[in-house]
C-alpha atoms as a PDB file:
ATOM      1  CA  UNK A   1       0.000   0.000   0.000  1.00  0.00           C
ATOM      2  CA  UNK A   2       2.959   2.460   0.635  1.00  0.00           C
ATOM      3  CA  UNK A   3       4.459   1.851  -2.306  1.00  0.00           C
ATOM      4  CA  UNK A   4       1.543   2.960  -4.468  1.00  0.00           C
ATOM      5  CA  UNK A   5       0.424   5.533  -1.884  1.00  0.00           C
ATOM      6  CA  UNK A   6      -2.775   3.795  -0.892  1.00  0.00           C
ATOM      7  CA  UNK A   7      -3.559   4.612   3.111  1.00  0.00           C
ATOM      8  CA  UNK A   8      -6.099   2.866   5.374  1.00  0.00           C
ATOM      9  CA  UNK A   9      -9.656   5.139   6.404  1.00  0.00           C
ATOM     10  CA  UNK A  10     -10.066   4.400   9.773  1.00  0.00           C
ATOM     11  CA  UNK A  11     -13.237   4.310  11.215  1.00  0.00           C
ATOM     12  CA  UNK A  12     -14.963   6.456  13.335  1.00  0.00           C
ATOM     13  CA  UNK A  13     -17.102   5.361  16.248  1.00  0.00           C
ATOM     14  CA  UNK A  14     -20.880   5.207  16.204  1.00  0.00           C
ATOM     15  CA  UNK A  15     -23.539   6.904  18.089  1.00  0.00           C
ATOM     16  CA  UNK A  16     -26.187   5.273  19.424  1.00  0.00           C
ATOM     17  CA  UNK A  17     -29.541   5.837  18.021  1.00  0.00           C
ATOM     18  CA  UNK A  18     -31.441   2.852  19.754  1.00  0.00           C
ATOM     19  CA  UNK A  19     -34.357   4.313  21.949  1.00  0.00           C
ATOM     20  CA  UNK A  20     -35.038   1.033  24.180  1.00  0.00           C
ATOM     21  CA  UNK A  21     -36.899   3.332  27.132  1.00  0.00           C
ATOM     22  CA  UNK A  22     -40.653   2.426  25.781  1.00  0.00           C
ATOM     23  CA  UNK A  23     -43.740   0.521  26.886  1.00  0.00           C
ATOM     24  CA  UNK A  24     -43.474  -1.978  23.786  1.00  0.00           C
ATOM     25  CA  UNK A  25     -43.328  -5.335  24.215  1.00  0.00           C
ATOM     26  CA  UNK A  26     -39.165  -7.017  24.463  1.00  0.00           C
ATOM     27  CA  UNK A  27     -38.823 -10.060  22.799  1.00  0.00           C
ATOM     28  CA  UNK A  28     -37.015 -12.465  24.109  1.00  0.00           C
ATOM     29  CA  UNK A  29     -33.123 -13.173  22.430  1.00  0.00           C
ATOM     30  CA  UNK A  30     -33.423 -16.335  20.639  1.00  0.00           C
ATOM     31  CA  UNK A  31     -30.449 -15.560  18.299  1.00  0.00           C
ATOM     32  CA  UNK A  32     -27.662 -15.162  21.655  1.00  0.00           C
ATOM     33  CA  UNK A  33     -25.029 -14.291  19.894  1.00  0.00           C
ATOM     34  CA  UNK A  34     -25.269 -17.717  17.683  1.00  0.00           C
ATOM     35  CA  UNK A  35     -25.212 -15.488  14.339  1.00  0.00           C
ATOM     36  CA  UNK A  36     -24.203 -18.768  12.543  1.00  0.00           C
ATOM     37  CA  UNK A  37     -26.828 -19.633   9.316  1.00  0.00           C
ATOM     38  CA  UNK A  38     -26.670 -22.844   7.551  1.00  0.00           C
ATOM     39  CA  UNK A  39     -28.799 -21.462   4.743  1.00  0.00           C
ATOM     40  CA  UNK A  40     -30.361 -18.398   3.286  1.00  0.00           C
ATOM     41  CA  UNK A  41     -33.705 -16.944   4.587  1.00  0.00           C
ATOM     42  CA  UNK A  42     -32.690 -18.687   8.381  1.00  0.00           C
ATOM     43  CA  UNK A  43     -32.098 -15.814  10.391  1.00  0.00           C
ATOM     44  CA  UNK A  44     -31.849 -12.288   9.416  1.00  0.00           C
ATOM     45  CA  UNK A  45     -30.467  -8.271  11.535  1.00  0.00           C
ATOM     46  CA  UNK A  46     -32.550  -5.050  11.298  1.00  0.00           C
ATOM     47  CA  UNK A  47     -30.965  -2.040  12.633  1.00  0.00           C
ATOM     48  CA  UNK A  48     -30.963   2.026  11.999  1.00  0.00           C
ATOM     49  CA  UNK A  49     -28.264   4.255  11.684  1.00  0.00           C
ATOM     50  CA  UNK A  50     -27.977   7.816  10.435  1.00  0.00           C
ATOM     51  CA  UNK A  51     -26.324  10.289   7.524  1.00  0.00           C
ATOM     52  CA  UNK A  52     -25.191  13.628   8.085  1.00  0.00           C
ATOM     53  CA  UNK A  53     -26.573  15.702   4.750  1.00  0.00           C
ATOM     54  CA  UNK A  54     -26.369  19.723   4.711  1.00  0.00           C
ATOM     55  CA  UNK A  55     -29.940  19.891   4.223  1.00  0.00           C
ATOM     56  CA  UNK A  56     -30.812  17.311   7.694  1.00  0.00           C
ATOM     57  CA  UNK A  57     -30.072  14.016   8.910  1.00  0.00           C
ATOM     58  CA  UNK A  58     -31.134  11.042   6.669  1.00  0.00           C
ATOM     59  CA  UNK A  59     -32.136   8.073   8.519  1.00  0.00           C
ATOM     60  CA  UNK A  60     -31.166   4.671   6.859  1.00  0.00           C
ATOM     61  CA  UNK A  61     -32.871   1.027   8.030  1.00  0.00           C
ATOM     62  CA  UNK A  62     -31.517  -2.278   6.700  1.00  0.00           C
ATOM     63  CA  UNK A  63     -32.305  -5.845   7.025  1.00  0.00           C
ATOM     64  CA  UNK A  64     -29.235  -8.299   6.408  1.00  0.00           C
ATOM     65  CA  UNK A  65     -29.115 -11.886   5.702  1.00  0.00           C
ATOM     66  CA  UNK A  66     -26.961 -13.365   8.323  1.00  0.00           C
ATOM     67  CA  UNK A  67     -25.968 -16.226   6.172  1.00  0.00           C
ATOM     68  CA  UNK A  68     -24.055 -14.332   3.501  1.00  0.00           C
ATOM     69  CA  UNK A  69     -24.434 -10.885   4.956  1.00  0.00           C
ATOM     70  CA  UNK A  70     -26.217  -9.752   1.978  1.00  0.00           C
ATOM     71  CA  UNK A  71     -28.334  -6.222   2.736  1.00  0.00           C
ATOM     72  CA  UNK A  72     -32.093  -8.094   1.474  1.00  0.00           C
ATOM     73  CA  UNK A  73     -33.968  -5.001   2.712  1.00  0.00           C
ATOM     74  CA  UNK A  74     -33.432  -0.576   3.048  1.00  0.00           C
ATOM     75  CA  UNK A  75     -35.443   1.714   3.485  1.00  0.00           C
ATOM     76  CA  UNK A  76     -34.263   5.940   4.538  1.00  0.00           C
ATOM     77  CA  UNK A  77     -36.271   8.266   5.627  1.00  0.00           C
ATOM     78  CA  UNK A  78     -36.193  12.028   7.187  1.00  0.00           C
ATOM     79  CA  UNK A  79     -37.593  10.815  10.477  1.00  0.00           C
ATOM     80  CA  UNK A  80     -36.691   7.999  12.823  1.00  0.00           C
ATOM     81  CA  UNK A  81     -39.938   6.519  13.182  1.00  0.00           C
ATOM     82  CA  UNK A  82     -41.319   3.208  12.565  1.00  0.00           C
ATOM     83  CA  UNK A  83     -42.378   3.681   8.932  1.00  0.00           C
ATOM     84  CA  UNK A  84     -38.596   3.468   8.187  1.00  0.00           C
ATOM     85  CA  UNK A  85     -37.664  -0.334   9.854  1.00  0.00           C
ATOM     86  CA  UNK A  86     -41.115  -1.316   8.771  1.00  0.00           C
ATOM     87  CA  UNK A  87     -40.653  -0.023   5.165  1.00  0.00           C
ATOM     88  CA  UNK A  88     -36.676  -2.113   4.895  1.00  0.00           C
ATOM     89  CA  UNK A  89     -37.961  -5.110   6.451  1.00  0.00           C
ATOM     90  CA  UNK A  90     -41.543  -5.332   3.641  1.00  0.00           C
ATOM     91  CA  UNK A  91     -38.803  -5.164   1.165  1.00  0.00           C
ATOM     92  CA  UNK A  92     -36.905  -7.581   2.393  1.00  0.00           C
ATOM     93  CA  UNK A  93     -40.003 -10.014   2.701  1.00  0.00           C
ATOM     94  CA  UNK A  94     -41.013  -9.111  -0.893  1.00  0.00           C
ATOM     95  CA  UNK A  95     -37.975 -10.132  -2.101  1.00  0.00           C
ATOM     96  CA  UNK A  96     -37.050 -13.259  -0.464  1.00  0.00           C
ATOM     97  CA  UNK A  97     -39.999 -14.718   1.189  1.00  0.00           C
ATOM     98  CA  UNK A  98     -39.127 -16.432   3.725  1.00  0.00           C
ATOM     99  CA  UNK A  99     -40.167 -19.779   4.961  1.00  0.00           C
ATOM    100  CA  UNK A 100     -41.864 -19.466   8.169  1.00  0.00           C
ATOM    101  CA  UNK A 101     -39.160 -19.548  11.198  1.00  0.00           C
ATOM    102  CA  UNK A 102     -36.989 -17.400  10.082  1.00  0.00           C
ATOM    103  CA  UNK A 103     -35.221 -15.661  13.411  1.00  0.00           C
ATOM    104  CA  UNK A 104     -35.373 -11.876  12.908  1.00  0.00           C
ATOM    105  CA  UNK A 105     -32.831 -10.057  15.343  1.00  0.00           C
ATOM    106  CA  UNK A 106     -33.036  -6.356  16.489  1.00  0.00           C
ATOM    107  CA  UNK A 107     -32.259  -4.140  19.116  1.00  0.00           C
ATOM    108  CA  UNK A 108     -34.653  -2.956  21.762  1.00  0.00           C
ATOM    109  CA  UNK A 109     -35.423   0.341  19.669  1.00  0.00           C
ATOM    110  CA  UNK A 110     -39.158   1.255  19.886  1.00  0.00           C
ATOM    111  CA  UNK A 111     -39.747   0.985  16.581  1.00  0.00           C
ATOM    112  CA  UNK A 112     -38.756  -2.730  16.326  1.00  0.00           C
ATOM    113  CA  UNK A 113     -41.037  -2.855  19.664  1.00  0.00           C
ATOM    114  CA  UNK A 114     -44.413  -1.308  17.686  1.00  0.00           C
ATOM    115  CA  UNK A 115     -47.326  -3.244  17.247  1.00  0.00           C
ATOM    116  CA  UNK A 116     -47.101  -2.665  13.569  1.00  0.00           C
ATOM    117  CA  UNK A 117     -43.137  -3.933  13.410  1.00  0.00           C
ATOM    118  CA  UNK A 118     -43.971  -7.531  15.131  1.00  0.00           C
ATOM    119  CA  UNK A 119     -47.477  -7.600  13.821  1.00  0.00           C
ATOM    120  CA  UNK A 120     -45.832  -7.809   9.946  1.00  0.00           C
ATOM    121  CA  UNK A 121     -43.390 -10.427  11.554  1.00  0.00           C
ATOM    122  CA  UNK A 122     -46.223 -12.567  13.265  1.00  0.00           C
ATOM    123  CA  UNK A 123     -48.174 -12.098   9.606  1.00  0.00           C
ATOM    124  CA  UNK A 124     -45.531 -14.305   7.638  1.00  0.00           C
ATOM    125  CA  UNK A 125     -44.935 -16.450  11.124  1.00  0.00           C
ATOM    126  CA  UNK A 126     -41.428 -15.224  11.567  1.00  0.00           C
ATOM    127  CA  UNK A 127     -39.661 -14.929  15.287  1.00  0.00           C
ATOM    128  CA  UNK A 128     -38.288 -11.587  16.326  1.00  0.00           C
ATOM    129  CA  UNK A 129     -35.662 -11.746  18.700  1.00  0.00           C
ATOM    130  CA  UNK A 130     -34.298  -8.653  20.494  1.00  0.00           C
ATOM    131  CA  UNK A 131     -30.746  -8.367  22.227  1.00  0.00           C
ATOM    132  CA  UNK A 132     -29.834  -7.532  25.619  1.00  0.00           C
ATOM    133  CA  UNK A 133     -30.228  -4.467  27.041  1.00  0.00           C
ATOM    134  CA  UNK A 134     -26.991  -2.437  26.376  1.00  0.00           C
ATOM    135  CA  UNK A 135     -25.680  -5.710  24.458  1.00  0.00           C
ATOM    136  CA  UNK A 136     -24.822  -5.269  20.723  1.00  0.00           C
ATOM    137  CA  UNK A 137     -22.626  -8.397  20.102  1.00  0.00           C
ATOM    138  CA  UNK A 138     -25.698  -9.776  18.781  1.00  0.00           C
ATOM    139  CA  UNK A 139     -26.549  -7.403  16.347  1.00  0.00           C
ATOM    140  CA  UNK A 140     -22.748  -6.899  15.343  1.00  0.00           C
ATOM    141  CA  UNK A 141     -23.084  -8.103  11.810  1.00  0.00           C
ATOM    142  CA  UNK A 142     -25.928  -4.835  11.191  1.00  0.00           C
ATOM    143  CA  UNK A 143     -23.578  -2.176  12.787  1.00  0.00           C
ATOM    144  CA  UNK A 144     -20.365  -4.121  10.881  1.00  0.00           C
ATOM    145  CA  UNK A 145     -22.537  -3.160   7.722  1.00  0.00           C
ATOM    146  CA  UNK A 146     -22.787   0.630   8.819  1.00  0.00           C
ATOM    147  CA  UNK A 147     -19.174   0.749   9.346  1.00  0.00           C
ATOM    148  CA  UNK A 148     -18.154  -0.268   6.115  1.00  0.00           C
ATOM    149  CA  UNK A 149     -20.910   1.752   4.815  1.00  0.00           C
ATOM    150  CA  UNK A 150     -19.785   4.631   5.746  1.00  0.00           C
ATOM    151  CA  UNK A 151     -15.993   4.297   5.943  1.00  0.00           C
ATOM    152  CA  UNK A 152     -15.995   3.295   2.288  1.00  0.00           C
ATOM    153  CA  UNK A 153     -18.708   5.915   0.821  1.00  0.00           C
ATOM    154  CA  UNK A 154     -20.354   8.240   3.360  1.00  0.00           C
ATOM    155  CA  UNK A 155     -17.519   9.537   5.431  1.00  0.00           C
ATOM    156  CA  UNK A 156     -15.512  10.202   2.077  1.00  0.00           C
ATOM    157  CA  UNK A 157     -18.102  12.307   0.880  1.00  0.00           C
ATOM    158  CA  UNK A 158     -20.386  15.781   1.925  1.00  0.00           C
ATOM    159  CA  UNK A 159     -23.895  15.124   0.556  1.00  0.00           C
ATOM    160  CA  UNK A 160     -25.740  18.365   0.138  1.00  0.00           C
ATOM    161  CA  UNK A 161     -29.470  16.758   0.108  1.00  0.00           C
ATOM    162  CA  UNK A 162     -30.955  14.310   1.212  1.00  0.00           C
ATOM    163  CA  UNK A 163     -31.499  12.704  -1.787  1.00  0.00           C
ATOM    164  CA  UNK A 164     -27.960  12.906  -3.236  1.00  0.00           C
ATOM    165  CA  UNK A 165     -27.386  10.340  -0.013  1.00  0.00           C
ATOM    166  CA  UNK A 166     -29.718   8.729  -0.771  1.00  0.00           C
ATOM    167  CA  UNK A 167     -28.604   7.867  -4.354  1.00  0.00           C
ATOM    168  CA  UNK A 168     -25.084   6.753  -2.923  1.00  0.00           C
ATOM    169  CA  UNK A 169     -26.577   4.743  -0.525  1.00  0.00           C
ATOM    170  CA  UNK A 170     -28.166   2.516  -2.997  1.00  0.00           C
ATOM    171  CA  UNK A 171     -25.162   2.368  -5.509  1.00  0.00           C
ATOM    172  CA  UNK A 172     -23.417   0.692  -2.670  1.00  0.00           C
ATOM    173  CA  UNK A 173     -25.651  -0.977  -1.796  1.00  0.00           C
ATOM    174  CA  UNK A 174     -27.384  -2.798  -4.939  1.00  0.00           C
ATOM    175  CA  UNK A 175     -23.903  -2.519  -7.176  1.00  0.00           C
ATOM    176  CA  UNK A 176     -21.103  -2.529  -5.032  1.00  0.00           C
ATOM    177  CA  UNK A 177     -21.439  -3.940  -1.767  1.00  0.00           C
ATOM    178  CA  UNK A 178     -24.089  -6.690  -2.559  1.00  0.00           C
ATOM    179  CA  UNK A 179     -22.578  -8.374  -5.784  1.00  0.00           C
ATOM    180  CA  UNK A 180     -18.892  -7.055  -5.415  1.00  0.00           C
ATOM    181  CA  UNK A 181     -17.561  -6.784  -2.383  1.00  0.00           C
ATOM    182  CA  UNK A 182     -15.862  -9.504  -0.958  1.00  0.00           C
ATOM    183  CA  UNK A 183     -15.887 -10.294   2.527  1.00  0.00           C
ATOM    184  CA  UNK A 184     -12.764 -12.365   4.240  1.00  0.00           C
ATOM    185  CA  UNK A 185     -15.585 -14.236   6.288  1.00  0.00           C
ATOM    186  CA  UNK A 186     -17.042 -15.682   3.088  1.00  0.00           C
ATOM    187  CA  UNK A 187     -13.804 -16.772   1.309  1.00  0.00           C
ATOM    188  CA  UNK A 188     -12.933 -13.610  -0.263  1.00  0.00           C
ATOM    189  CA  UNK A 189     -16.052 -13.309  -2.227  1.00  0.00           C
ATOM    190  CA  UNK A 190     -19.446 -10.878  -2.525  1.00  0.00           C
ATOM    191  CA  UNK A 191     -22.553 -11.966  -0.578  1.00  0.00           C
ATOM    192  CA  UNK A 192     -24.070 -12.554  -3.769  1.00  0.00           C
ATOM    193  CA  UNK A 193     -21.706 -15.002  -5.155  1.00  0.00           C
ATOM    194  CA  UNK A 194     -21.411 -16.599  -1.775  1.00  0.00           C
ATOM    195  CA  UNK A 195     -25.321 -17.549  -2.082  1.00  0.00           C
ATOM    196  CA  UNK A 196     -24.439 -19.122  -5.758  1.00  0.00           C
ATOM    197  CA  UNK A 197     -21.816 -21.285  -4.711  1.00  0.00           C
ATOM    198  CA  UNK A 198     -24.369 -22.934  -1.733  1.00  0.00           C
ATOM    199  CA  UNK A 199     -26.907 -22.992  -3.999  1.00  0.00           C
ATOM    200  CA  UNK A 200     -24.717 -24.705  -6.534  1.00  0.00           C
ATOM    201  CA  UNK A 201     -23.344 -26.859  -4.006  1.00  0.00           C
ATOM    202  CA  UNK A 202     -26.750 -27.802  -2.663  1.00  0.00           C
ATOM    203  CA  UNK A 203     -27.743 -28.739  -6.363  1.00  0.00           C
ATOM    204  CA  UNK A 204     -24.625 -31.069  -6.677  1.00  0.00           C
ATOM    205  CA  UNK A 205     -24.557 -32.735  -3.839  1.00  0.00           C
ATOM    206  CA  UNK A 206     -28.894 -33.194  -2.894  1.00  0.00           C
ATOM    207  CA  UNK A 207     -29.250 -35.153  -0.078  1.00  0.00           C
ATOM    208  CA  UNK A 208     -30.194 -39.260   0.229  1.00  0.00           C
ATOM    209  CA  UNK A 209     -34.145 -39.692   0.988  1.00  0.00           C
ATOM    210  CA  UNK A 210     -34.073 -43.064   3.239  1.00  0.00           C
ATOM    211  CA  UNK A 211     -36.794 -45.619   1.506  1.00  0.00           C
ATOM    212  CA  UNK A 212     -39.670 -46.167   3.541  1.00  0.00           C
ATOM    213  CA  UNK A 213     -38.854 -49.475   5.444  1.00  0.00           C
ATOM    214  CA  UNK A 214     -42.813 -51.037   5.689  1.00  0.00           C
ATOM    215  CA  UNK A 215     -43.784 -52.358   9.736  1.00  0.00           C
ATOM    216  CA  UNK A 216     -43.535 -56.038  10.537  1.00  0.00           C
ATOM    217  CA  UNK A 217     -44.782 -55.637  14.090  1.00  0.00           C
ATOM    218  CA  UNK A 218     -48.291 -57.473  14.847  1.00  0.00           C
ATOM    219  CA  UNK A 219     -48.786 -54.330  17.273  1.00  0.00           C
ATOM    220  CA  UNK A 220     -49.333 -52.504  14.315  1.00  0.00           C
ATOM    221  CA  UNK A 221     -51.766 -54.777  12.423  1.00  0.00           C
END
């Protein structure tokens, strides 16, 4: 890097935007830290963050899919208010459709807590599941996302609108990030092409149905 004059961003720390002093109901954490997926569509993050625009603050909600870290779901908005986690994670649904089961983790922010949040979750039978309070390990692959987000186009950059932000945000998202950047946890390759090779994988290698094996036992006529 020092010979072709290439120098590291660092990044910058993160404020907290989680609001988890409400009357909404918790969930309880059924991820715990175990952000392991053996497959697509098995357990998904939702979190907010923030961009600083000189016309206001543009607030950005994703969903990720924990198994190849691919963004499935964003949504901004000039408020942070439900409509903007609720907007990210219909996407996401749209998009993927998820068998039901799926673990959906968040943090305790009141807008993951609204009736109409875990109503749309208990509509396609999904389980939310809600860290700790003041714990974030769970939720690390979300706020990993940010970080790179912002290192790599937002802090680079001074928008001047809203929706100039907003137009960066989904270049990186939907043409860099998603089916170009590669990640060292998935071998060096994009989330995208990490889902191809399992699903390629999956395809060669189907597994064995055992053969029904008929009852001999008199107890069961």
């Amino acid at each position: 890097m020092r010979e072709i004059g290439l120098r590291a961003r660092p990044k910058r720390r993160l404020t907290r935007t989680t609001d988890s002093h409400h009357a909404h109901p918790v969930a309880p954490n059924h991820l715990d830290q175990d952000v392991s997926a053996a497959r697509p569509d098995e357990k998904s993050g939702g979190a907010v963050s923030f961009i600083w625009t000189r016309e206001a603050w543009l607030f950005l909600a994703v969903v990720i899919d924990l198994f190849a870290r691919r963004v499935v779901g964003w949504a901004v908005s000039e408020r942070l208010h439900t409509d903007v986690a609720l907007t990210a994670l219909r996407r996401a649904l749209a998009l993927r459709r998820p068998a039901p089961g799926l673990i959906h983790h968040a943090d305790r922010g009141s807008h993951y807590g609204s009736a109409a949040y875990q109503d749309e979750l208990r509509a396609h039978s999904l389980q939310l599941s809600m860290s700790g309070r003041g714990t974030c390990f769970d939720n690390a692959m979300v706020e990993t996302f940010f970080k790179t987000l912002k290192s790599e186009r937002v802090w680079r950059t001074v928008f001047q609108t809203r929706a100039e932000a907003t137009r960066a945000i989904g270049g990186f998202i939907d043409s860099f990030h998603n089916p170009v950047r590669r990640h060292s946890a998935l071998g060096f390759v994009s989330p995208m092409q990490f889902e191809r090779r399992a699903a390629e994988l999956a395809k060669r290698s189907p597994l064995k149905r055992r053969k029904a094996t008929p009852m001999t036992d008199d107890r069961y006529g």
